[in-house]
C-alpha atoms as a PDB file:
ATOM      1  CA  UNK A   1       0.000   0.000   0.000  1.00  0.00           C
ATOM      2  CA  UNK A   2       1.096   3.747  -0.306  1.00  0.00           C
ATOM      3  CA  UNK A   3      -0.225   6.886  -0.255  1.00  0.00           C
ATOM      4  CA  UNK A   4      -0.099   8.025  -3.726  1.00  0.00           C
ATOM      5  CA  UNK A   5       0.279   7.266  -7.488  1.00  0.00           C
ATOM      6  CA  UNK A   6       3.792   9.404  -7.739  1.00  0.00           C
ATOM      7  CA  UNK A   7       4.900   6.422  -4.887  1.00  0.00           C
ATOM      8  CA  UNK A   8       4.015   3.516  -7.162  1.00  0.00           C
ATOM      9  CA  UNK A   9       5.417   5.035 -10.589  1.00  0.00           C
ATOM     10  CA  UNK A  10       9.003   5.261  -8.127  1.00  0.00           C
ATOM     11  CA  UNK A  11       8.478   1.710  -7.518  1.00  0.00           C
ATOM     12  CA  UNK A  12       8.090   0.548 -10.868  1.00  0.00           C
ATOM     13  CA  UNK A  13      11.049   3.235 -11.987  1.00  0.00           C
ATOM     14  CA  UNK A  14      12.794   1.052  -9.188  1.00  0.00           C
ATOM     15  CA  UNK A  15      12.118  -2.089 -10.616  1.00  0.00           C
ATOM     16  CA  UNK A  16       9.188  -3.652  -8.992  1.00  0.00           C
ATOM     17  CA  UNK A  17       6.970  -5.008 -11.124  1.00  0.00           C
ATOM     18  CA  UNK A  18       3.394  -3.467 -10.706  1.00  0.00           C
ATOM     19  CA  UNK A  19       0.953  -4.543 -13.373  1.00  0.00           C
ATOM     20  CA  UNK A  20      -2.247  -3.418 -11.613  1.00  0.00           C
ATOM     21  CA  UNK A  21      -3.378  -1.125  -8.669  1.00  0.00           C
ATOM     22  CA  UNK A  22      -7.019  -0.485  -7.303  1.00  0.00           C
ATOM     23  CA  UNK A  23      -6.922   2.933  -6.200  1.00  0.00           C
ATOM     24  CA  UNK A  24      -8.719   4.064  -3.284  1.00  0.00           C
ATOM     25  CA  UNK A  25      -9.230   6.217  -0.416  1.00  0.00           C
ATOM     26  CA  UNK A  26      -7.423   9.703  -1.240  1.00  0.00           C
ATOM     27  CA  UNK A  27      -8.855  12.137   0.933  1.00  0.00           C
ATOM     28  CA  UNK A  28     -10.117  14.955  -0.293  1.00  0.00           C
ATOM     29  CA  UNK A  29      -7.996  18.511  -0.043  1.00  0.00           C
ATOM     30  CA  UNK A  30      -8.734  22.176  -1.241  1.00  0.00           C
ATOM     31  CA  UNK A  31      -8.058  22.193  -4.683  1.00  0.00           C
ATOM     32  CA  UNK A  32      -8.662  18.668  -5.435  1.00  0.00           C
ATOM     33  CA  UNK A  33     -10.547  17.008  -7.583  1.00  0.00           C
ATOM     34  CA  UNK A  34     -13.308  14.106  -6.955  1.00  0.00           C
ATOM     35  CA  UNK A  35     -12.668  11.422  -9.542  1.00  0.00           C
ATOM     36  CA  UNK A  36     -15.164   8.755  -7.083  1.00  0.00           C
ATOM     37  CA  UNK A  37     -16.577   8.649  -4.186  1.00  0.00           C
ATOM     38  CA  UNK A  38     -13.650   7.685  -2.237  1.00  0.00           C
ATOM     39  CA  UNK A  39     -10.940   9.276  -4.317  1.00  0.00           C
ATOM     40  CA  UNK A  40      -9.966  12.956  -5.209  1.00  0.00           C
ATOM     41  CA  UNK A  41      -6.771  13.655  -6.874  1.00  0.00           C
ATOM     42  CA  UNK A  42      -4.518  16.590  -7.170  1.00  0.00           C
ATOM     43  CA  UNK A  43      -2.521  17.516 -10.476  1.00  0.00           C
ATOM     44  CA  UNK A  44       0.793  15.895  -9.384  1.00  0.00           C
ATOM     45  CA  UNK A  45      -1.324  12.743  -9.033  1.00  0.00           C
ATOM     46  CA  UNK A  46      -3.356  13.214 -12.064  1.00  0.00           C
ATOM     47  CA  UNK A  47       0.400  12.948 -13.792  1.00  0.00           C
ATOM     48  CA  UNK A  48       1.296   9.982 -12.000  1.00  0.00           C
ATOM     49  CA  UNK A  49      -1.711   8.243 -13.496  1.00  0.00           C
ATOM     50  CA  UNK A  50      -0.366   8.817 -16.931  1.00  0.00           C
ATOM     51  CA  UNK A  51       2.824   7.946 -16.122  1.00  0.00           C
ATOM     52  CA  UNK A  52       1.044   4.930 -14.740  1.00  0.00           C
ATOM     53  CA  UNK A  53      -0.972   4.513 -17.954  1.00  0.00           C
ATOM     54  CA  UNK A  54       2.273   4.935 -19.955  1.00  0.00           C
ATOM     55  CA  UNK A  55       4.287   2.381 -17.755  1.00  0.00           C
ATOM     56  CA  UNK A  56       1.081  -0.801 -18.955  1.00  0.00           C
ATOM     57  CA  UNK A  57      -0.226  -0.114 -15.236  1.00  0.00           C
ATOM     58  CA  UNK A  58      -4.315  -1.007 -15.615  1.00  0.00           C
ATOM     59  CA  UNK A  59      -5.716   0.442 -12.841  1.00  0.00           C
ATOM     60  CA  UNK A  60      -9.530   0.190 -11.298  1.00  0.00           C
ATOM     61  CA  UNK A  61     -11.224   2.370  -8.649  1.00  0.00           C
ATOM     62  CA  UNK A  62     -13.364  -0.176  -6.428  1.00  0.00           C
ATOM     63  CA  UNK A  63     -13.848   1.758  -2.677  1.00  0.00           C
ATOM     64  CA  UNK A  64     -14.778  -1.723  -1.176  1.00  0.00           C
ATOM     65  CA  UNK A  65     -14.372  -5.554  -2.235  1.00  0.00           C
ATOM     66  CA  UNK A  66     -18.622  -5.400  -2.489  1.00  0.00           C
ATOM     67  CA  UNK A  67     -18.055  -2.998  -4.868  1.00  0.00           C
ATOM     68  CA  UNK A  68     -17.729  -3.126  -8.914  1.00  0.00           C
ATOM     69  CA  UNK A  69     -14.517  -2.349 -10.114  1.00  0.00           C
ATOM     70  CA  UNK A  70     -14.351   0.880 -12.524  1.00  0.00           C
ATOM     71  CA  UNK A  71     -11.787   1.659 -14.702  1.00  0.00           C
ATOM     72  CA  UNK A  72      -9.084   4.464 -14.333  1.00  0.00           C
ATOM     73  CA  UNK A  73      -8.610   4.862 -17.793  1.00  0.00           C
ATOM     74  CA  UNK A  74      -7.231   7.300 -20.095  1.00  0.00           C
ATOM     75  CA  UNK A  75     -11.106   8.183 -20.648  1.00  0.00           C
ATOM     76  CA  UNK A  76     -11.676   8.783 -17.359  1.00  0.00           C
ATOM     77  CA  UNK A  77      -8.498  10.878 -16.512  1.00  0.00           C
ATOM     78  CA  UNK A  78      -8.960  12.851 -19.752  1.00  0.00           C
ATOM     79  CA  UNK A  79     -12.563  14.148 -18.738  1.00  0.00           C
ATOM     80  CA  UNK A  80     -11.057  15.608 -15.090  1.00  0.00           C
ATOM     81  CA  UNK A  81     -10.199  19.724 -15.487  1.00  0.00           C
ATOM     82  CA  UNK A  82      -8.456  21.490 -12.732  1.00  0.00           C
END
């Protein structure tokens, strides 16, 4: 687990091999964008994603294992304006 998407793309820059992450539970902060109900990201992490994307890294937002799993796709992070 870590606290942000800028930890994991160190990780894999590090050589760990990450092929998918369910993000969840960002807190929300002034400035900060809701991307789910659980999740609001910054622009430093909105980066990170793409670098995430970039890296093969599929990632899902799912808040709770009862929940559906929804993707964090290019889609998805295109559509979010700060």
């Amino acid at each position: 687990m870590v606290s942000n998407p800028s930890d994991i793309v160190r990780l894999i820059e590090g050589g760990v091999n990450i092929k998918n992450v369910n993000v969840g539970g960002m807190t929300f902060r002034e400035g900060d964008k809701l991307i789910s109900q659980a999740v609001a990201i910054n622009q430093t992490d909105l980066a990170a994603f793409y670098k995430l994307l970039e890296l093969g890294v599929d990632m899902s937002l799912q808040q709770v294992a009862a929940n559906k799993k929804e993707p964090l796709d290019k889609a998805r992070l295109d559509a979010i304006k700060f």
